[in-house]
PDB file of N, CA and C in Angstrom:
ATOM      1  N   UNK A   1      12.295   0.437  35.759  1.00  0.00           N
ATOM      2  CA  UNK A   1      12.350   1.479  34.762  1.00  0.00           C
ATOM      3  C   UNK A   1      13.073   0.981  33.521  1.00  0.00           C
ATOM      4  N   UNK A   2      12.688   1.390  32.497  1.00  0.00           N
ATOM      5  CA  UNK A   2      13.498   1.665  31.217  1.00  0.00           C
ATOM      6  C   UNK A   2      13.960   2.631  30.453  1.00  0.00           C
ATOM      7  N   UNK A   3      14.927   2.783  30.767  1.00  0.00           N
ATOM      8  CA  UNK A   3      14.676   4.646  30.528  1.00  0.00           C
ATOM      9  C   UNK A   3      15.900   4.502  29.370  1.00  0.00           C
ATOM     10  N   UNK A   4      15.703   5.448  27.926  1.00  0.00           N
ATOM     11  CA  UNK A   4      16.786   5.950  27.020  1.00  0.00           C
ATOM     12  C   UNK A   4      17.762   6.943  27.717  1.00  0.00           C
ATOM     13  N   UNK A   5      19.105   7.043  27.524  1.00  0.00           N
ATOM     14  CA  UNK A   5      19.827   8.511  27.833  1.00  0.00           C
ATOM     15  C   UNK A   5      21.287   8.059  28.595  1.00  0.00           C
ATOM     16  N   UNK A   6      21.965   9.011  28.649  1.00  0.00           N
ATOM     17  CA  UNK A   6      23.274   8.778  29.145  1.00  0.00           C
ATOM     18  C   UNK A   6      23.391   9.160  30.398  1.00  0.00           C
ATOM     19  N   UNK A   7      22.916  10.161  31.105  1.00  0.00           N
ATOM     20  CA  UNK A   7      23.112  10.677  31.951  1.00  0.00           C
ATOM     21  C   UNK A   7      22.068  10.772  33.099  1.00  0.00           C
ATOM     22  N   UNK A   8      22.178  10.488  34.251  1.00  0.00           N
ATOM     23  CA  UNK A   8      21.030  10.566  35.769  1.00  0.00           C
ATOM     24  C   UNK A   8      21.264  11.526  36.193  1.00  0.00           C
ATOM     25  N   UNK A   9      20.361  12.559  36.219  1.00  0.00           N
ATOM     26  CA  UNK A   9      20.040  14.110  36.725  1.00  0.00           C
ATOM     27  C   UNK A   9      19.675  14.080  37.710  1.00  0.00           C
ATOM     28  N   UNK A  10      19.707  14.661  39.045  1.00  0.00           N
ATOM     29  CA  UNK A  10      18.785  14.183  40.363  1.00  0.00           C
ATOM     30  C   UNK A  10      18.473  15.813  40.836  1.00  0.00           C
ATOM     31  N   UNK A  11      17.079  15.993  41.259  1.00  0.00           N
ATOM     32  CA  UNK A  11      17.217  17.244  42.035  1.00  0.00           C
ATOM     33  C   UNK A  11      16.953  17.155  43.564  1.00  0.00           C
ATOM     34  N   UNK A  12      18.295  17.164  44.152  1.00  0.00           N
ATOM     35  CA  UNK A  12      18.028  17.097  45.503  1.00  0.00           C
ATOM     36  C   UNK A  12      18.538  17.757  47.041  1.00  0.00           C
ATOM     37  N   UNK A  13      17.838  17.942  48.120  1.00  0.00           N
ATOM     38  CA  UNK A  13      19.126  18.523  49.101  1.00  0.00           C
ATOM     39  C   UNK A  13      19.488  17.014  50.208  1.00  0.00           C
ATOM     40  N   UNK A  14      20.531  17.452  50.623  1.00  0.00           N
ATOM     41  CA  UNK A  14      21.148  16.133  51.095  1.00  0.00           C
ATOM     42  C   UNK A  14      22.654  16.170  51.344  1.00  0.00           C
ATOM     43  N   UNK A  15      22.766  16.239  52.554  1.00  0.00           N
ATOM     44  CA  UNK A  15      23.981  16.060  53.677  1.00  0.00           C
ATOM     45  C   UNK A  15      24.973  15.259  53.064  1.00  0.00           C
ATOM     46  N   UNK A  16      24.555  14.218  52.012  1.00  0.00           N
ATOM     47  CA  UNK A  16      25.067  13.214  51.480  1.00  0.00           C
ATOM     48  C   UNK A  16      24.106  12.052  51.289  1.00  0.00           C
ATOM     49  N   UNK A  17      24.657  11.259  49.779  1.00  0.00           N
ATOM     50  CA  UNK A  17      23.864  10.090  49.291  1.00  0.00           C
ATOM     51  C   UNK A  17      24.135   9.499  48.274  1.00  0.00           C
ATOM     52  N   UNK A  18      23.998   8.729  47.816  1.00  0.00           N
ATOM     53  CA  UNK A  18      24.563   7.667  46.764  1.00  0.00           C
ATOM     54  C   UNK A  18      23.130   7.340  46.333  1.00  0.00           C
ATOM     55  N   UNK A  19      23.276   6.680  45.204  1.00  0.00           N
ATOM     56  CA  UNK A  19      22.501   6.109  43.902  1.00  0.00           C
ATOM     57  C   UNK A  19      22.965   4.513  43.336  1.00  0.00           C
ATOM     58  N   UNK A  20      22.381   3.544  43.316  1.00  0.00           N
ATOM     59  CA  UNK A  20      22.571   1.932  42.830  1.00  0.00           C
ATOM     60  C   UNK A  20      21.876   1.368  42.205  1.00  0.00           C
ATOM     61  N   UNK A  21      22.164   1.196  40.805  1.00  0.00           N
ATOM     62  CA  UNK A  21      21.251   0.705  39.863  1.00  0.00           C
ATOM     63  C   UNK A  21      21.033  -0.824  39.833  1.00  0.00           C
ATOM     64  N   UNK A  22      20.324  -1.341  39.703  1.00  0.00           N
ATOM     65  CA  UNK A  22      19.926  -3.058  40.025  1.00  0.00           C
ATOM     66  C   UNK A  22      19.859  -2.738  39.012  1.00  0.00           C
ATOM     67  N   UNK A  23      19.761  -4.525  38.882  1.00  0.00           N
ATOM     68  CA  UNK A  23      18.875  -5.280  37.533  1.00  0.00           C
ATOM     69  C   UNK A  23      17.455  -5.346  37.896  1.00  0.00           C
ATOM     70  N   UNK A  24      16.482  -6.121  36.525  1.00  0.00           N
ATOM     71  CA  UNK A  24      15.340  -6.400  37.184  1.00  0.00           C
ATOM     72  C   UNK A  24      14.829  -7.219  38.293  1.00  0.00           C
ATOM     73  N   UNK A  25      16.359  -8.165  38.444  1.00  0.00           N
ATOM     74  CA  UNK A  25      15.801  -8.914  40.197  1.00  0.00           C
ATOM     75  C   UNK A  25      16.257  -8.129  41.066  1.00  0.00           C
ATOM     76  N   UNK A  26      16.942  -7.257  41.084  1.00  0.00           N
ATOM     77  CA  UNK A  26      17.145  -6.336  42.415  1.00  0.00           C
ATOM     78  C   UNK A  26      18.544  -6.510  42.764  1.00  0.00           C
ATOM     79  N   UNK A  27      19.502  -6.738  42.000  1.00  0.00           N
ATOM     80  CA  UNK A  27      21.093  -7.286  42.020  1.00  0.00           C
ATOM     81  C   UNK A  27      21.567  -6.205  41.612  1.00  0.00           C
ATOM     82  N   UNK A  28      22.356  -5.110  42.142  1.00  0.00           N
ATOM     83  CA  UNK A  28      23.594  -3.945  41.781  1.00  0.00           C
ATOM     84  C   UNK A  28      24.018  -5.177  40.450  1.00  0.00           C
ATOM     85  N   UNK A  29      23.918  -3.869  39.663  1.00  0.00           N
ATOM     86  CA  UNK A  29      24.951  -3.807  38.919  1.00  0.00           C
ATOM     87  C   UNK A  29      26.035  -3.267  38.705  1.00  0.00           C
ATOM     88  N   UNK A  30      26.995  -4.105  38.284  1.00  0.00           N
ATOM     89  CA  UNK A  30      28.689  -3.668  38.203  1.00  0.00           C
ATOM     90  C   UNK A  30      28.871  -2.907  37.831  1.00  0.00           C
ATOM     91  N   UNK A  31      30.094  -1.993  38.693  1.00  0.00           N
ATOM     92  CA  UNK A  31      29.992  -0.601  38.210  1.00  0.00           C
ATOM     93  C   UNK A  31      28.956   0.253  38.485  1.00  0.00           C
ATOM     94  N   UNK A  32      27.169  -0.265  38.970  1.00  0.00           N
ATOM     95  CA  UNK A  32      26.989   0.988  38.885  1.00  0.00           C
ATOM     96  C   UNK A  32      25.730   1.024  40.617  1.00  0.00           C
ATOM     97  N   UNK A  33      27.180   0.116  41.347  1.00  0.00           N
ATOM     98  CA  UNK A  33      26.535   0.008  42.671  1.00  0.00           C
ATOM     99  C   UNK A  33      26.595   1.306  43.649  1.00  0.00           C
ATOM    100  N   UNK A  34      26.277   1.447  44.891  1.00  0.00           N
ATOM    101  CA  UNK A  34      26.237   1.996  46.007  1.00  0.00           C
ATOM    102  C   UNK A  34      27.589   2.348  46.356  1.00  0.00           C
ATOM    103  N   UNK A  35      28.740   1.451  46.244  1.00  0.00           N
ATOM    104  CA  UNK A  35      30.131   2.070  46.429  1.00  0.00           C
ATOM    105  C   UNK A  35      31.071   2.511  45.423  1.00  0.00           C
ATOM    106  N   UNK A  36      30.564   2.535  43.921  1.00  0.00           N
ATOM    107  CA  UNK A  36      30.641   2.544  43.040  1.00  0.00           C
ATOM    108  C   UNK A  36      30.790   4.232  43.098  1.00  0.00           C
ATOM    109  N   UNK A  37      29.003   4.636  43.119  1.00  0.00           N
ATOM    110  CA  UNK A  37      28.700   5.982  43.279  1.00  0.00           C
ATOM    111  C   UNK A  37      29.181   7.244  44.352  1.00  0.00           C
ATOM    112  N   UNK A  38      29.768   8.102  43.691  1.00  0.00           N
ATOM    113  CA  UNK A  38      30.323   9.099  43.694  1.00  0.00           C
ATOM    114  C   UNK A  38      29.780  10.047  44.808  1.00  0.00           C
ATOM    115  N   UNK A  39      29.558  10.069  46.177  1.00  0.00           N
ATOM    116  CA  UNK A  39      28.901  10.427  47.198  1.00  0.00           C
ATOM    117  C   UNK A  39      28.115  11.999  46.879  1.00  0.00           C
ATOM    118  N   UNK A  40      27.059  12.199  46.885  1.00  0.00           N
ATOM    119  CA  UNK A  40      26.704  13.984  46.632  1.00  0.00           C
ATOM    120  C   UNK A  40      26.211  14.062  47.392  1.00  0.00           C
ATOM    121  N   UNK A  41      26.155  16.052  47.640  1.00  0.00           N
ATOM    122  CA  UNK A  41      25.691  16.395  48.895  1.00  0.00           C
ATOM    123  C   UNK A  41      25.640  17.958  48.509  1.00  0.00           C
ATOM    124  N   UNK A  42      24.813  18.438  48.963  1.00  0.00           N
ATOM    125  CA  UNK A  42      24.249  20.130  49.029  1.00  0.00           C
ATOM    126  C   UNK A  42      22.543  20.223  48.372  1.00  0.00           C
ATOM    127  N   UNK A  43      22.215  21.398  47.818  1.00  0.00           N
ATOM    128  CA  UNK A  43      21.341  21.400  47.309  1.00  0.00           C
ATOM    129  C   UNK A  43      21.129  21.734  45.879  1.00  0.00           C
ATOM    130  N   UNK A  44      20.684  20.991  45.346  1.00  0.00           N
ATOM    131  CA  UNK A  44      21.288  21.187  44.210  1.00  0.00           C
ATOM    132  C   UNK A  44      19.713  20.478  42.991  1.00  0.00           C
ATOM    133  N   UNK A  45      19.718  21.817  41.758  1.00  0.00           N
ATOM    134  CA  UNK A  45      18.392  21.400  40.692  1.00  0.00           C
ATOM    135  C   UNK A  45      18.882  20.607  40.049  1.00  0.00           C
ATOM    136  N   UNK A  46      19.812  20.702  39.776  1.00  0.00           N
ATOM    137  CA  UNK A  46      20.633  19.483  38.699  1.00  0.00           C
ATOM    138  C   UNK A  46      22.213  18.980  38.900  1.00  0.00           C
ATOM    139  N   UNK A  47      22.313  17.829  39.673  1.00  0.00           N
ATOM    140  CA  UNK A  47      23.433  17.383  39.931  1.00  0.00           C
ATOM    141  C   UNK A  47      22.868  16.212  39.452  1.00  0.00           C
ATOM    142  N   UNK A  48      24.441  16.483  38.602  1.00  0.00           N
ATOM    143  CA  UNK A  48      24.520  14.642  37.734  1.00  0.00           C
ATOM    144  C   UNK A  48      25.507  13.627  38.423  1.00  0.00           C
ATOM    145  N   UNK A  49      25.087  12.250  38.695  1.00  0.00           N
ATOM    146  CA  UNK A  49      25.424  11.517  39.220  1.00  0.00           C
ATOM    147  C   UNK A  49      26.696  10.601  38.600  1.00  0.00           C
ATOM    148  N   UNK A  50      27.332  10.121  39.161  1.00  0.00           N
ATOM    149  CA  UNK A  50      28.484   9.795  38.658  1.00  0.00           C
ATOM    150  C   UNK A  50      29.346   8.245  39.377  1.00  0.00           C
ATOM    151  N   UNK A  51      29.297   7.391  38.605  1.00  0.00           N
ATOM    152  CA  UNK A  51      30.207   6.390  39.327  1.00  0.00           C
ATOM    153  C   UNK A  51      31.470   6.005  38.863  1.00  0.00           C
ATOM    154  N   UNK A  52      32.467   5.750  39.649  1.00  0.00           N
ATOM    155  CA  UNK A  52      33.347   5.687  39.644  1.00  0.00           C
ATOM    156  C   UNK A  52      34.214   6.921  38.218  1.00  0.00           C
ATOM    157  N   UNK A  53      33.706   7.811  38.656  1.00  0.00           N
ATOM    158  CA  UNK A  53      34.069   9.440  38.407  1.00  0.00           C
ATOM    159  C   UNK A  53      32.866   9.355  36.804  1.00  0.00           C
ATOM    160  N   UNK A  54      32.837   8.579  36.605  1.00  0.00           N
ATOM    161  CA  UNK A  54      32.052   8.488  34.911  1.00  0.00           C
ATOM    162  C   UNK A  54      30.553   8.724  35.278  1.00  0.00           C
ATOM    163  N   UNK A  55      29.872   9.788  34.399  1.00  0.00           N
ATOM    164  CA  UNK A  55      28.140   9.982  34.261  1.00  0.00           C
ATOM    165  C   UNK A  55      27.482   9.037  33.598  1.00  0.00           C
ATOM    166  N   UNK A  56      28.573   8.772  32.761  1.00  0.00           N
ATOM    167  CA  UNK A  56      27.622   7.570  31.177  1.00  0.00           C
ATOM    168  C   UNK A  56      26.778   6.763  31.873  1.00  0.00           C
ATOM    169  N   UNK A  57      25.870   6.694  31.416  1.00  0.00           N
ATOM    170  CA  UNK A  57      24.959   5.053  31.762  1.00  0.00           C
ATOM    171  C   UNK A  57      24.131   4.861  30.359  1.00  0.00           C
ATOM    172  N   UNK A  58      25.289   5.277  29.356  1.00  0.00           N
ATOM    173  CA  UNK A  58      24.446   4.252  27.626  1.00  0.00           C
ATOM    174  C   UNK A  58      24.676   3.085  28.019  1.00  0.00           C
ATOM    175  N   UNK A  59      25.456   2.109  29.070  1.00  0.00           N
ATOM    176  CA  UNK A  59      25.169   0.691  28.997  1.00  0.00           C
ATOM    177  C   UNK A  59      24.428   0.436  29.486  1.00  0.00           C
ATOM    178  N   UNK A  60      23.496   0.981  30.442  1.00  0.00           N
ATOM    179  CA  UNK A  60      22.361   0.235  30.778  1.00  0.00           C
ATOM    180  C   UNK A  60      21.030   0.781  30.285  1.00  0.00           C
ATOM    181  N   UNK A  61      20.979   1.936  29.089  1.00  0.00           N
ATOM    182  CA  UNK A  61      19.909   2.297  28.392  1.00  0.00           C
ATOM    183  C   UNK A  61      19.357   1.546  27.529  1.00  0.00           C
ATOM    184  N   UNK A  62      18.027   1.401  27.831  1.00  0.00           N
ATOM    185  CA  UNK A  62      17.261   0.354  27.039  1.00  0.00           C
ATOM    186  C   UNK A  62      16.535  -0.871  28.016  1.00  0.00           C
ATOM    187  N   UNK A  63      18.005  -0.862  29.175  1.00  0.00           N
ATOM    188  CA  UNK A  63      17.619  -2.326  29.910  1.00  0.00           C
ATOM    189  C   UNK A  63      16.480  -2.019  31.317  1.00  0.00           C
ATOM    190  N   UNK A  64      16.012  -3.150  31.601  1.00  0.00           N
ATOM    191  CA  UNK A  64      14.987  -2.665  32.738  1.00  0.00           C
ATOM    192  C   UNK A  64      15.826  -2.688  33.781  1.00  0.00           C
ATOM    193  N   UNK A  65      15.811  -1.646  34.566  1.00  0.00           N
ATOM    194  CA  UNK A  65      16.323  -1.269  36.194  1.00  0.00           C
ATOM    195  C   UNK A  65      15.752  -0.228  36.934  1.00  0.00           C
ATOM    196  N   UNK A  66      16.227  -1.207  38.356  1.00  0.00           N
ATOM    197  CA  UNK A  66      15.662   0.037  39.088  1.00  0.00           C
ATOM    198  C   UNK A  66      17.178   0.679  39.367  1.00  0.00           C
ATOM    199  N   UNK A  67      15.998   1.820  39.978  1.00  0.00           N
ATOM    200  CA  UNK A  67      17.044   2.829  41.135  1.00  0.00           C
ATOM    201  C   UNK A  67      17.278   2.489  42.240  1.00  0.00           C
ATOM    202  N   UNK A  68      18.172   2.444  43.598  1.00  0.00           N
ATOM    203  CA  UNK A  68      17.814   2.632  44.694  1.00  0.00           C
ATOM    204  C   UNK A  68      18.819   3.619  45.467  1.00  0.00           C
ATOM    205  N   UNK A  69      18.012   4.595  46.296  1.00  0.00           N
ATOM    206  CA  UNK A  69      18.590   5.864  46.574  1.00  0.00           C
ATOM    207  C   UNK A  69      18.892   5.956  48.032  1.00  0.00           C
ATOM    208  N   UNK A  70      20.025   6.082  48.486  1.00  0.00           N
ATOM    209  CA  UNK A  70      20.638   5.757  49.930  1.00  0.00           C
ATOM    210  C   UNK A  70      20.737   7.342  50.169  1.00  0.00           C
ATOM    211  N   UNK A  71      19.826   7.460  51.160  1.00  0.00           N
ATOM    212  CA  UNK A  71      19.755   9.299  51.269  1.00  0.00           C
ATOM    213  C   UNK A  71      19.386   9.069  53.030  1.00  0.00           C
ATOM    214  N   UNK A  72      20.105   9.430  53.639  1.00  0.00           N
ATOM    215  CA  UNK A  72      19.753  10.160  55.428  1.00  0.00           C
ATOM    216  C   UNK A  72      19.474  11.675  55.569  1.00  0.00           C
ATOM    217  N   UNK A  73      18.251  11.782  56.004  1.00  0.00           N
ATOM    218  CA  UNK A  73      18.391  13.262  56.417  1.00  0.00           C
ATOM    219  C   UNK A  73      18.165  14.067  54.909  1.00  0.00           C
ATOM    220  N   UNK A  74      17.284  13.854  54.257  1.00  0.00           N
ATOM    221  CA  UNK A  74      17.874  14.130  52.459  1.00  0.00           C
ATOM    222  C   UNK A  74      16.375  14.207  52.074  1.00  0.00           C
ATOM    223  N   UNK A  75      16.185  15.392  51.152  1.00  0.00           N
ATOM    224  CA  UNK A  75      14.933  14.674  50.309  1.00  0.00           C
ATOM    225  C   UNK A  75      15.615  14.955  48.796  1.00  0.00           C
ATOM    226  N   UNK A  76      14.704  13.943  48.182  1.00  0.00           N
ATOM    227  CA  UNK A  76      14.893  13.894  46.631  1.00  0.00           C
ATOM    228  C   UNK A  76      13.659  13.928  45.792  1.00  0.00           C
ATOM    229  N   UNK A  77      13.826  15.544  45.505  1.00  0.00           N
ATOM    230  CA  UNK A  77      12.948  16.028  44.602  1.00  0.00           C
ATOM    231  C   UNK A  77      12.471  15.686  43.229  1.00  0.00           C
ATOM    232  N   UNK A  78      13.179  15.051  42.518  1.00  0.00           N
ATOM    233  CA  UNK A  78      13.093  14.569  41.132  1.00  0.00           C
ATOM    234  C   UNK A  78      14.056  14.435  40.736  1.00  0.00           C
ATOM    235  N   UNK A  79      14.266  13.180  39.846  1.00  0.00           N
ATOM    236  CA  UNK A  79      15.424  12.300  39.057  1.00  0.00           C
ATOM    237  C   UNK A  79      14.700  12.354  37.272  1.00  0.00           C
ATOM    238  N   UNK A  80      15.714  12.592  36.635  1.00  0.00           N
ATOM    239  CA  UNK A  80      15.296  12.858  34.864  1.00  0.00           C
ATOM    240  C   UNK A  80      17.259  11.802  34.466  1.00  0.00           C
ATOM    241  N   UNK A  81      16.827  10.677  33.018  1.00  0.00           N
ATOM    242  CA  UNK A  81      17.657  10.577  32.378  1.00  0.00           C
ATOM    243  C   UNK A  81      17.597  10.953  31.519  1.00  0.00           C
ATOM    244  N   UNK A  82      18.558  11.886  31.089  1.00  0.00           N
ATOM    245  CA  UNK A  82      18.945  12.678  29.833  1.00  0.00           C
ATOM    246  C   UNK A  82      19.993  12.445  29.045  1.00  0.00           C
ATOM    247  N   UNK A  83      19.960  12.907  27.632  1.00  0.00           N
ATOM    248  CA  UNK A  83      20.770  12.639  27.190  1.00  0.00           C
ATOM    249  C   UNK A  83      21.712  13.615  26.968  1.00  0.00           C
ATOM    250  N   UNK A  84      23.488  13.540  26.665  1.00  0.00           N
ATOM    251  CA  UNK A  84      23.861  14.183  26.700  1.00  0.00           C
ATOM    252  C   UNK A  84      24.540  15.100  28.165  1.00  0.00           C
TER     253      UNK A  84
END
């Protein structure tokens, strides 16, 4: 993905789950790995994701990454980056 925006919106239900942004080879990036991220859980249309307590992700807007979404027992309805 390349996505503009500051902020990862997720709509999802889930016992608990984390969020880890790679690079384009598939390497977490710092700061905005799997233990990084801020554990969520309930059900929820718009819960914004957060690592290490911070939402921002203008540093990696623009750059190509993926997502990868560590969810048990969880579905995830739709993810939007927004700005603001």
């Amino acid at each position: 993905l390349v996505f503009e925006g500051t902020k990862l919106i997720i709509n999802s239900k889930a016992p608990g789950g984390s969020v880890a942004v790679l690079d384009h080879t598939g390497k977490p990036i710092s700061g905005f790995t799997r233990n990084d991220c801020e554990p969520f859980q309930g059900d929820a249309i718009r819960h914004t994701v957060k690592w290490q307590g911070n939402s921002d992700i203008s540093a990696i807007s623009g750059k190509s990454v993926r997502l990868r979404f560590h969810l048990r027992n969880a579905k995830l309805y739709a993810f939007v980056v927004q700005d603001g």
